[in-house]
Protein backbone atom coordinates (compact mmCIF):
# COMPACT_ATOMS: atom_id res chain seq x y z
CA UNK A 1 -71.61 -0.71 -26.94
CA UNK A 2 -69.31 -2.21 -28.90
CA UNK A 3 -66.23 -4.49 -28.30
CA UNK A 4 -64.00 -6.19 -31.16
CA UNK A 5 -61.02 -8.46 -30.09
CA UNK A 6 -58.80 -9.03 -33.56
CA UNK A 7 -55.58 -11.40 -34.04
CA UNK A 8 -52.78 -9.45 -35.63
CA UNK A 9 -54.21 -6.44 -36.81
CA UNK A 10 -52.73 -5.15 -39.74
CA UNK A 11 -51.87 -0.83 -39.20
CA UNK A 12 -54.34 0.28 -41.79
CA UNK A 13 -57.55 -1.46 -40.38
CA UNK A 14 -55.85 -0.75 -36.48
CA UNK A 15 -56.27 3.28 -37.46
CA UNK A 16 -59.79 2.32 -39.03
CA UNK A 17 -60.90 1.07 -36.19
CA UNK A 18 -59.22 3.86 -33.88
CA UNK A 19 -62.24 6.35 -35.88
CA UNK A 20 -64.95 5.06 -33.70
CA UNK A 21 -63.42 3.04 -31.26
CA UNK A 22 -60.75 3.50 -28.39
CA UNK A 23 -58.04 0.71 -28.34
CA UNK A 24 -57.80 0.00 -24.43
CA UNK A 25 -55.17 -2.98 -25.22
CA UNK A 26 -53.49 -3.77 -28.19
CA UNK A 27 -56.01 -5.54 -30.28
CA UNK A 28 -59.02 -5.06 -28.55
CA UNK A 29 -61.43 -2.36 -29.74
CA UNK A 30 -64.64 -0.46 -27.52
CA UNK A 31 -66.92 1.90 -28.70
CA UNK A 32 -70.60 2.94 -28.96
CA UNK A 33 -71.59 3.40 -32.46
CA UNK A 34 -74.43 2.84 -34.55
CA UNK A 35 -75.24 -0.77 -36.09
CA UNK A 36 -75.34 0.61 -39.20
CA UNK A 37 -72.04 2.25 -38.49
CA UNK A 38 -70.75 -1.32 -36.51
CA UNK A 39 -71.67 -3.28 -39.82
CA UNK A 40 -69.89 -0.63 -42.49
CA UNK A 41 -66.50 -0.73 -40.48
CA UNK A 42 -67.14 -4.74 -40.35
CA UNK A 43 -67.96 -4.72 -43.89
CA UNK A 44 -64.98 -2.95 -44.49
CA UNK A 45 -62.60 -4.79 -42.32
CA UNK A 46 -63.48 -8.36 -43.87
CA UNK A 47 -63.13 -6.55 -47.48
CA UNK A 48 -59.92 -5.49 -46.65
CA UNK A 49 -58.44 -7.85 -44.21
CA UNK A 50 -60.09 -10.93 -45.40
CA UNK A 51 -57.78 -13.44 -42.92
CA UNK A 52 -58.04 -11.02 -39.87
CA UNK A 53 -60.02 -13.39 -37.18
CA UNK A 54 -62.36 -11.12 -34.94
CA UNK A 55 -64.69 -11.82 -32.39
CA UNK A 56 -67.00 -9.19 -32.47
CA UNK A 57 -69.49 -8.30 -28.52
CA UNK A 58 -72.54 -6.14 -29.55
CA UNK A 59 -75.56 -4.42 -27.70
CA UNK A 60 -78.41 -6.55 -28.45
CA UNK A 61 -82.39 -6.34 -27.23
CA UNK A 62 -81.12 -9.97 -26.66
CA UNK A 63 -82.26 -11.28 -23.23
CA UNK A 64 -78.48 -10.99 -22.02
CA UNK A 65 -78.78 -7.51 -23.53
CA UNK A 66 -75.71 -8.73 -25.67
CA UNK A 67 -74.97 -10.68 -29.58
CA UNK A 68 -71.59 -12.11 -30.15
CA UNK A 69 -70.23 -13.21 -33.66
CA UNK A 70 -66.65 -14.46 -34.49
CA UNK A 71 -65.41 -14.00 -38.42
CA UNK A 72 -61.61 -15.76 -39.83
CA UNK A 73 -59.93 -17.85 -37.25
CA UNK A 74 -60.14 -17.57 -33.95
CA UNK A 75 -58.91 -19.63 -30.70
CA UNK A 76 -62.47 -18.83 -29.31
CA UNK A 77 -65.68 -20.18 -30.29
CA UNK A 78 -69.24 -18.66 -29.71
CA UNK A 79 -71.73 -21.75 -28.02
CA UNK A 80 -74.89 -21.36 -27.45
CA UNK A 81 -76.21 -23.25 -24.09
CA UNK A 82 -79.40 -22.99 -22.76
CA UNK A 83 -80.61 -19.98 -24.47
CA UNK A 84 -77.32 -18.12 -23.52
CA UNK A 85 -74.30 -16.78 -26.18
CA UNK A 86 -70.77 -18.33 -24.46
CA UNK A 87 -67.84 -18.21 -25.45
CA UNK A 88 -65.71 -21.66 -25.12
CA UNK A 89 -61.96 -22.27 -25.37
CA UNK A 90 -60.04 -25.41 -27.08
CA UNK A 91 -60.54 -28.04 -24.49
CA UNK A 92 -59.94 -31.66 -24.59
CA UNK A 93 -62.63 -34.52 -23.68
CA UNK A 94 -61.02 -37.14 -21.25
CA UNK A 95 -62.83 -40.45 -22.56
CA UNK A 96 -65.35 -42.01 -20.41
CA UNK A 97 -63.74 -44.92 -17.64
């Protein structure tokens, strides 16, 4: 399984995408493909679309069964805690008392 979430995306790469994937919301991609399919349509995508930010949820033999990579700008940002792939907003640190 496959899930992309994009910012903005352009027609051309939306109907791309729409080959292997179903669009469940506008913007947000699912589909079970092949990683060797998964890494040709990202391949193609970031050729073609080089300032199109994506976060990109993959099927992994991971131990949360799950890998998660962002490419461009995005408001989200992949952490890794403990062992364990998260995905963290823009939050502000109150200063110490």
């Amino acid at each position: 399984m496959t899930v992309i979430v994009c910012n903005n995306t352009p027609d051309c790469i939306r109907g791309h995408l729409k080959r292997w994937f179903i669009e469940p919301k506008p913007n947000v991609f699912v589909g079970t493909v092949k990683a060797k399919t998964r890494e040709k349509t990202l391949a193609y995508i970031r050729r073609n679309a080089p300032d199109l930010g994506m976060l990109v949820i993959a099927s992994d033999r991971s131990v949360q069964g799950f890998n998660i990579h962002t490419f461009g700008v995005t408001n989200r940002q992949v952490v890794e805690y403990s062992g364990l792939h998260l995905i963290a907003e823009k939050w502000e640190e109150t200063p110490a008392s």
